[in-house]
Protein backbone atom coordinates (compact mmCIF):
# COMPACT_ATOMS: atom_id res chain seq x y z
CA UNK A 1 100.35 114.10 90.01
CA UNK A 2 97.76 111.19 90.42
CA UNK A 3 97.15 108.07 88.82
CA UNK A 4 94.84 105.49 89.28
CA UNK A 5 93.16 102.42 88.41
CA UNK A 6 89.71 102.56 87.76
CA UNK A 7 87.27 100.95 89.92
CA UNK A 8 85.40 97.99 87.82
CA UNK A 9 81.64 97.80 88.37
CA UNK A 10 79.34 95.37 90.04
CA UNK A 11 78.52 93.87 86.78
CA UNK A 12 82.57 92.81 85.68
CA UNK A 13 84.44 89.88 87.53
CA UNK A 14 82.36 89.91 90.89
CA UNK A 15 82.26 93.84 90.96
CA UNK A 16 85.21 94.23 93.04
CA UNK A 17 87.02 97.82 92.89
CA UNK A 18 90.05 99.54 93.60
CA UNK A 19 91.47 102.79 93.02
CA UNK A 20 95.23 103.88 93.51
CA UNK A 21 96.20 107.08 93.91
CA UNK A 22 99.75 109.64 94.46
CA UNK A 23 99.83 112.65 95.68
CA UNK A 24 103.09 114.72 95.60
CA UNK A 25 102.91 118.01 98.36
CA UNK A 26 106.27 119.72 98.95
CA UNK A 27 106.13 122.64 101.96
CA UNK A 28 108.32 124.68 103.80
CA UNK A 29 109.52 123.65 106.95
CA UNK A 30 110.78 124.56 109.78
CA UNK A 31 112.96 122.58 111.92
CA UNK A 32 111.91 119.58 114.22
CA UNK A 33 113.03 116.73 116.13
CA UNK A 34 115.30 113.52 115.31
CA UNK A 35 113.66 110.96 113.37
CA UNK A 36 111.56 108.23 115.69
CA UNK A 37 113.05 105.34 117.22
CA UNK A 38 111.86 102.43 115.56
CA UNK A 39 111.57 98.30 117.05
CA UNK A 40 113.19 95.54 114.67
CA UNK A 41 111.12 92.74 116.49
CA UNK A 42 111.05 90.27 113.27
CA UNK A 43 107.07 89.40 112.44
CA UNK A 44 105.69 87.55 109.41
CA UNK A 45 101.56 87.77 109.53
CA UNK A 46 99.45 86.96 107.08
CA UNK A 47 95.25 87.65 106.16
CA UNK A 48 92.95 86.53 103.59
CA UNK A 49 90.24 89.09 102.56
CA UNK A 50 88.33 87.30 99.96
CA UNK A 51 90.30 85.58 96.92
CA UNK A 52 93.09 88.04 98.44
CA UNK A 53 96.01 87.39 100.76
CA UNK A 54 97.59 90.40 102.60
CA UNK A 55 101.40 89.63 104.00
CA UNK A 56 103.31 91.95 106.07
CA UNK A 57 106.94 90.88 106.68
CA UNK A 58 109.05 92.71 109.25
CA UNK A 59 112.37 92.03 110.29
CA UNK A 60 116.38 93.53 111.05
CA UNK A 61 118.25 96.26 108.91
CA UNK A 62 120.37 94.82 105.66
CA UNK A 63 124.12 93.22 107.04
CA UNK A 64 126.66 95.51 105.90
CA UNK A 65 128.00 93.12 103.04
CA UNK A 66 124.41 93.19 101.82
CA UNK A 67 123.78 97.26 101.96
CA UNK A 68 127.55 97.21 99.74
CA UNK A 69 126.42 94.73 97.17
CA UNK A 70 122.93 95.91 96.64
CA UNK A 71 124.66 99.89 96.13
CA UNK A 72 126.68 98.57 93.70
CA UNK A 73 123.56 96.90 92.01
CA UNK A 74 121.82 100.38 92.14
CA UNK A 75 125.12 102.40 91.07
CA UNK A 76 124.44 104.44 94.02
CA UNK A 77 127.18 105.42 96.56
CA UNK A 78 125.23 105.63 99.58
CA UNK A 79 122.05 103.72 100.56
CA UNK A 80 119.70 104.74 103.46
CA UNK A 81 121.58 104.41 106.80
CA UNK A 82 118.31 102.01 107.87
CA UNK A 83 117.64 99.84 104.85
CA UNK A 84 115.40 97.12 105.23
CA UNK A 85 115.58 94.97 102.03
CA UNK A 86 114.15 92.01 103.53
CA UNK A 87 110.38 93.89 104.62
CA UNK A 88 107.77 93.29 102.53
CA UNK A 89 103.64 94.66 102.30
CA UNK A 90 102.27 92.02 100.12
CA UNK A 91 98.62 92.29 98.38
CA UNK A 92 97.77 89.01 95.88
CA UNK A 93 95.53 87.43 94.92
CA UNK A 94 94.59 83.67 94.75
CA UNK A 95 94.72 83.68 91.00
CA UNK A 96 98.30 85.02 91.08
CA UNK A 97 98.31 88.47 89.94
CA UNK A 98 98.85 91.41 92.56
CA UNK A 99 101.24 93.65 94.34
CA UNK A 100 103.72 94.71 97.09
CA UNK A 101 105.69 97.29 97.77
CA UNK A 102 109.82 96.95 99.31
CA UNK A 103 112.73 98.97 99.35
CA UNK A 104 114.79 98.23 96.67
CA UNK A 105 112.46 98.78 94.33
CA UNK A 106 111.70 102.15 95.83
CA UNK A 107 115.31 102.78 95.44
CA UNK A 108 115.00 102.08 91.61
CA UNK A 109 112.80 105.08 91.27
CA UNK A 110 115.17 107.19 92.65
CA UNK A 111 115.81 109.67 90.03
CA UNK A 112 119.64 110.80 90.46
CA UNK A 113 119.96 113.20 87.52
CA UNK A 114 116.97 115.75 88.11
CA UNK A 115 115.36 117.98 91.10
CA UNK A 116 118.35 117.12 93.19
CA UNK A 117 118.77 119.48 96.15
CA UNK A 118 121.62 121.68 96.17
CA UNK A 119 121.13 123.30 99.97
CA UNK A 120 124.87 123.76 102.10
CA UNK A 121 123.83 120.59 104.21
CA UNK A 122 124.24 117.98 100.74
CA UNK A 123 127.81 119.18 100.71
CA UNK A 124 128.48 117.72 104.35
CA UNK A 125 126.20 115.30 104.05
CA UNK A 126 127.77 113.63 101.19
CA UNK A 127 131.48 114.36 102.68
CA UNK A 128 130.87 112.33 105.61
CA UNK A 129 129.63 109.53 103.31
CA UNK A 130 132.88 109.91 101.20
CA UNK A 131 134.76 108.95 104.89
CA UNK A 132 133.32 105.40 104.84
CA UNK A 133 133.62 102.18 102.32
CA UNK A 134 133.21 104.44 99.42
CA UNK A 135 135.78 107.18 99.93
CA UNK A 136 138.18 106.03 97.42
CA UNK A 137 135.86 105.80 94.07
CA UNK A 138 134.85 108.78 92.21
CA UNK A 139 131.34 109.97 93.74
CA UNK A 140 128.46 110.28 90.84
CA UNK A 141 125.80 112.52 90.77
CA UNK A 142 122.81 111.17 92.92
CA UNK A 143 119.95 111.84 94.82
CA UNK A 144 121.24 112.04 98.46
CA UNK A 145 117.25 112.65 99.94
CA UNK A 146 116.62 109.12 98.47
CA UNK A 147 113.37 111.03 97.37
CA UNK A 148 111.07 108.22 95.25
CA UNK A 149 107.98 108.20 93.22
CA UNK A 150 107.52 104.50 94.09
CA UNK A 151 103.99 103.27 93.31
CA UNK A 152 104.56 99.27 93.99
CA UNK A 153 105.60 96.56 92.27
CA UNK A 154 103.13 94.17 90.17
CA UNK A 155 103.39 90.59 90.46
CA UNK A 156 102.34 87.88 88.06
CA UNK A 157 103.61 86.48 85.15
CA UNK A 158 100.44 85.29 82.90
CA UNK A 159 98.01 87.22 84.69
CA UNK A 160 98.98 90.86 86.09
CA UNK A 161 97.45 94.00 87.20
CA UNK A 162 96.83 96.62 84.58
CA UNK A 163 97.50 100.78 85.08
CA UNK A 164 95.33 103.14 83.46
CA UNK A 165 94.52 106.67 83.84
CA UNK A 166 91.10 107.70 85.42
CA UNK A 167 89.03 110.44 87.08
CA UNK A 168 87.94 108.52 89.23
CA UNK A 169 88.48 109.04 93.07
CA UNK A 170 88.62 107.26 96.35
CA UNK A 171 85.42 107.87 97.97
CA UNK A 172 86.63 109.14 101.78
CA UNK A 173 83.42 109.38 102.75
CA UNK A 174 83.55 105.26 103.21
CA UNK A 175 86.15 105.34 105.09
CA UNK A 176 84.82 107.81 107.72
CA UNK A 177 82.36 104.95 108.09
CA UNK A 178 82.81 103.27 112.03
CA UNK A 179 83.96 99.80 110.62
CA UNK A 180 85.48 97.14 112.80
CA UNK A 181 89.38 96.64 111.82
CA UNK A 182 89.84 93.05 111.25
CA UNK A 183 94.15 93.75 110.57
CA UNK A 184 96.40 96.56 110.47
CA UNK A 185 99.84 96.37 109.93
CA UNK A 186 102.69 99.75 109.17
CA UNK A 187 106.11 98.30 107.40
CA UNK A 188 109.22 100.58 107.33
CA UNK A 189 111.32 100.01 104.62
CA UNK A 190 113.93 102.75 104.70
CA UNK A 191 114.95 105.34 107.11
CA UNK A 192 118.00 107.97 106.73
CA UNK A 193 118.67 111.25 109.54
CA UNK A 194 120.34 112.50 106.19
CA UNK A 195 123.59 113.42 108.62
CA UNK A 196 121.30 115.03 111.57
CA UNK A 197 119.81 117.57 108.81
CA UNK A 198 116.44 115.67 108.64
CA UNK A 199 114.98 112.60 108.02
CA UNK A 200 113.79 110.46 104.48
CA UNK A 201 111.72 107.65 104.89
CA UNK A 202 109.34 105.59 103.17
CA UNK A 203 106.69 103.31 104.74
CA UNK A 204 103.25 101.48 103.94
CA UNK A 205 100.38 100.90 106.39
CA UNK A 206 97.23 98.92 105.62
CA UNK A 207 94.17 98.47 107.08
CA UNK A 208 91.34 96.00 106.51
CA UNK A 209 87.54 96.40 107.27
CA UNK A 210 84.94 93.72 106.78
CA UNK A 211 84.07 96.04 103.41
CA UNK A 212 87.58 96.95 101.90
CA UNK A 213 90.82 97.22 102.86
CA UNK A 214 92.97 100.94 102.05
CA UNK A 215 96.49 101.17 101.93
CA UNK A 216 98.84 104.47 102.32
CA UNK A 217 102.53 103.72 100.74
CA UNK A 218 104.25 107.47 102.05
CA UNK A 219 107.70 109.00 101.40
CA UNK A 220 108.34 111.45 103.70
CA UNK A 221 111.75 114.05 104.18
CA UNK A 222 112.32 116.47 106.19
CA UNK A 223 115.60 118.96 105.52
CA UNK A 224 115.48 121.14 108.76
CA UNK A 225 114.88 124.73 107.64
CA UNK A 226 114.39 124.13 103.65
CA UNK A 227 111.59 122.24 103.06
CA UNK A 228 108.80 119.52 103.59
CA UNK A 229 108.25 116.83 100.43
CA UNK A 230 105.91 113.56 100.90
CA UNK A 231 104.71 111.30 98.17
CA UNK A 232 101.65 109.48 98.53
CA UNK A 233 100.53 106.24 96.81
CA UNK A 234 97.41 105.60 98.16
CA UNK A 235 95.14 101.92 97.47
CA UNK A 236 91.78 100.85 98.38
CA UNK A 237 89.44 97.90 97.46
CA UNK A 238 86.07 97.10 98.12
CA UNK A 239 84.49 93.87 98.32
CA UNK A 240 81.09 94.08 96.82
CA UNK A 241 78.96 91.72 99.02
CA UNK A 242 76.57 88.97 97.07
CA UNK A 243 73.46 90.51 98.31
CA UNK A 244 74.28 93.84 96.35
CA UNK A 245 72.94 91.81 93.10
CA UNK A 246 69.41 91.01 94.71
CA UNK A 247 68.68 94.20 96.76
CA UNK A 248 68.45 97.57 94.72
CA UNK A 249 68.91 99.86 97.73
CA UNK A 250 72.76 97.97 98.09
CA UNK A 251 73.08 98.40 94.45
CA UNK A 252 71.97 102.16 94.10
CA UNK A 253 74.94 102.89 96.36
CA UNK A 254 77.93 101.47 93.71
CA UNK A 255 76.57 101.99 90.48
CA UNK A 256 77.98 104.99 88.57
CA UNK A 257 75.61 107.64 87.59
CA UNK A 258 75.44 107.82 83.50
CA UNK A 259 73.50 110.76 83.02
CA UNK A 260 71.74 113.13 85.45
CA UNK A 261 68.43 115.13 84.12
CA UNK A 262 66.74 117.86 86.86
CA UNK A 263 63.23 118.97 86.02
CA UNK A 264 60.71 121.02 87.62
CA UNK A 265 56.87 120.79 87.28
CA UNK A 266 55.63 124.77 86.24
CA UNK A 267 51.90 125.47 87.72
CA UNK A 268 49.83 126.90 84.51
CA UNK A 269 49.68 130.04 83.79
CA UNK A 270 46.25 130.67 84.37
CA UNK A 271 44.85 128.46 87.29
CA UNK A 272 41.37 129.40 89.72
CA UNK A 273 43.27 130.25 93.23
CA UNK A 274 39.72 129.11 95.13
CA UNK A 275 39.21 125.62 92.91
CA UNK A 276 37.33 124.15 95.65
CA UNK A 277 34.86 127.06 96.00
CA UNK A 278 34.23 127.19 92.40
CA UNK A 279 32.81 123.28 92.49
CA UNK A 280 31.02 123.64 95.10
CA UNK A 281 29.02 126.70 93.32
CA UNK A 282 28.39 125.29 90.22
CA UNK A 283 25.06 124.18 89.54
CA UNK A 284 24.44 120.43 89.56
CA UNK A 285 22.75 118.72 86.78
């Protein structure tokens, strides 16, 4: 599945682009390490990039009393055993409009009625959830892999982002290109061993060049022995320098091609093969 938002061209709002796109890619596995040990040094850093402001907040996992109340809120049982509902990848712009991407809305998405796994290690799983501050209600049906199709959140109230469908691709070929990275900043938002079977996660990373900036939003689980799954949201924007409106070399390289014609030139069907000796025969009047 991919969607995207198509790119607008240098001659609407400034020419600035962006394309988003998911890719879903479930695999057989076999089985591998604990998840990674991850630092909860609390950060709050912020870059402009144009008319845009980029914000990555980091900080500790949700208090206990927090993880309960937000469950409840979700009418889940169980939330990731590393939830954290206070980290934040922020993308907006100065006019107000934008987005950002954070855990419980990722948990939203969380579809608990269809493609749930039903593998012997769910059955544990969930039984030593059923041990802890939940053990005396009546368990519902619910994804216990956490697995999301989270795409971000849109801000704004007036003025918001609009999603429609395109064909229209990231080009990696730009970003192969040796740019210098002015910020770069990876946010974990939730993190679960699923009971020592495996590991769910989800995290976003960005990256900013003097050009664009690309982001990769990625849930990833891991059940040991069953299978592989990530989910892939994946955002870029380019910054379409003035200059590309006065030199047509800059400009050849973002416009679209409309319509493409090939020709070739057909020598005649009867042509002298010694043209040169033939003039210099001929008599001269």
């Amino acid at each position: 599945m991919v969607t995207a938002r198509k790119p607008r061209g240098p001659g609407r709002r400034g020419g600035e682009t962006g394309v988003r796109c998911r890719r879903s890619c479930p695999l057989r596995a076999a089985p591998a390490a604990a998840m990674m040990i991850h630092g909860f040094q609390s950060s709050h850093r912020d870059f402009s990039f144009g008319p845009w402001t980029l914000t990555a907040t980091k900080t500790h996992i949700m208090k206990s009393a927090d993880v309960e109340k937000l469950a409840d809120e979700l009418h889940m049982p169980s939330l990731p055993e590393m939830m954290f509902g206070d980290n934040v990848l922020r993308i907006q712009h100065g006019s107000g409009f934008g987005i950002e991407f954070n855990a419980t809305d990722a948990l939203r998405c969380v579809n608990n009625y269809q493609g749930m796994l039903k593998v012997a290690c769910a059955e544990e799983w969930q039984e030593s959830r059923n041990e802890g501050e939940h053990s005396k209600e009546v368990i519902k049906p619910y994804d216990w892999t956490f697995t999301t199709d989270y795409k971000g959140t849109l801000l704004g109230e007036s003025l918001k982002l609009k999603v429609v469908p395109t064909t229209d691709h990231i080009d990696t070929e730009k970003l192969k290109a040796r740019e210098q990275i002015k910020f770069f900043e990876e946010v974990l938002l939730f993190e679960d061993e699923l009971h020592d079977h495996g590991v769910s996660s989800l995290s976003v990373k960005i990256r900013v060049m003097p050009s664009s900036f690309f982001l990769l939003l990625r849930f990833f689980l891991r059940i040991d022995g069953v299978l592989i799954r990530m989910n892939d949201t994946r955002l870029y924007h380019e910054h379409v320098p003035p200059s590309l409106f006065t030199e047509p070399n800059e400009m050849s390289q973002h416009l679209p091609i409309k319509e493409r014609v090939c020709e070739k030139l057909l020598f005649p069907e009867k042509i002298d093969q010694n043209p040169t000796d033939s003039q210099a025969n001929a008599p001269v009047e």
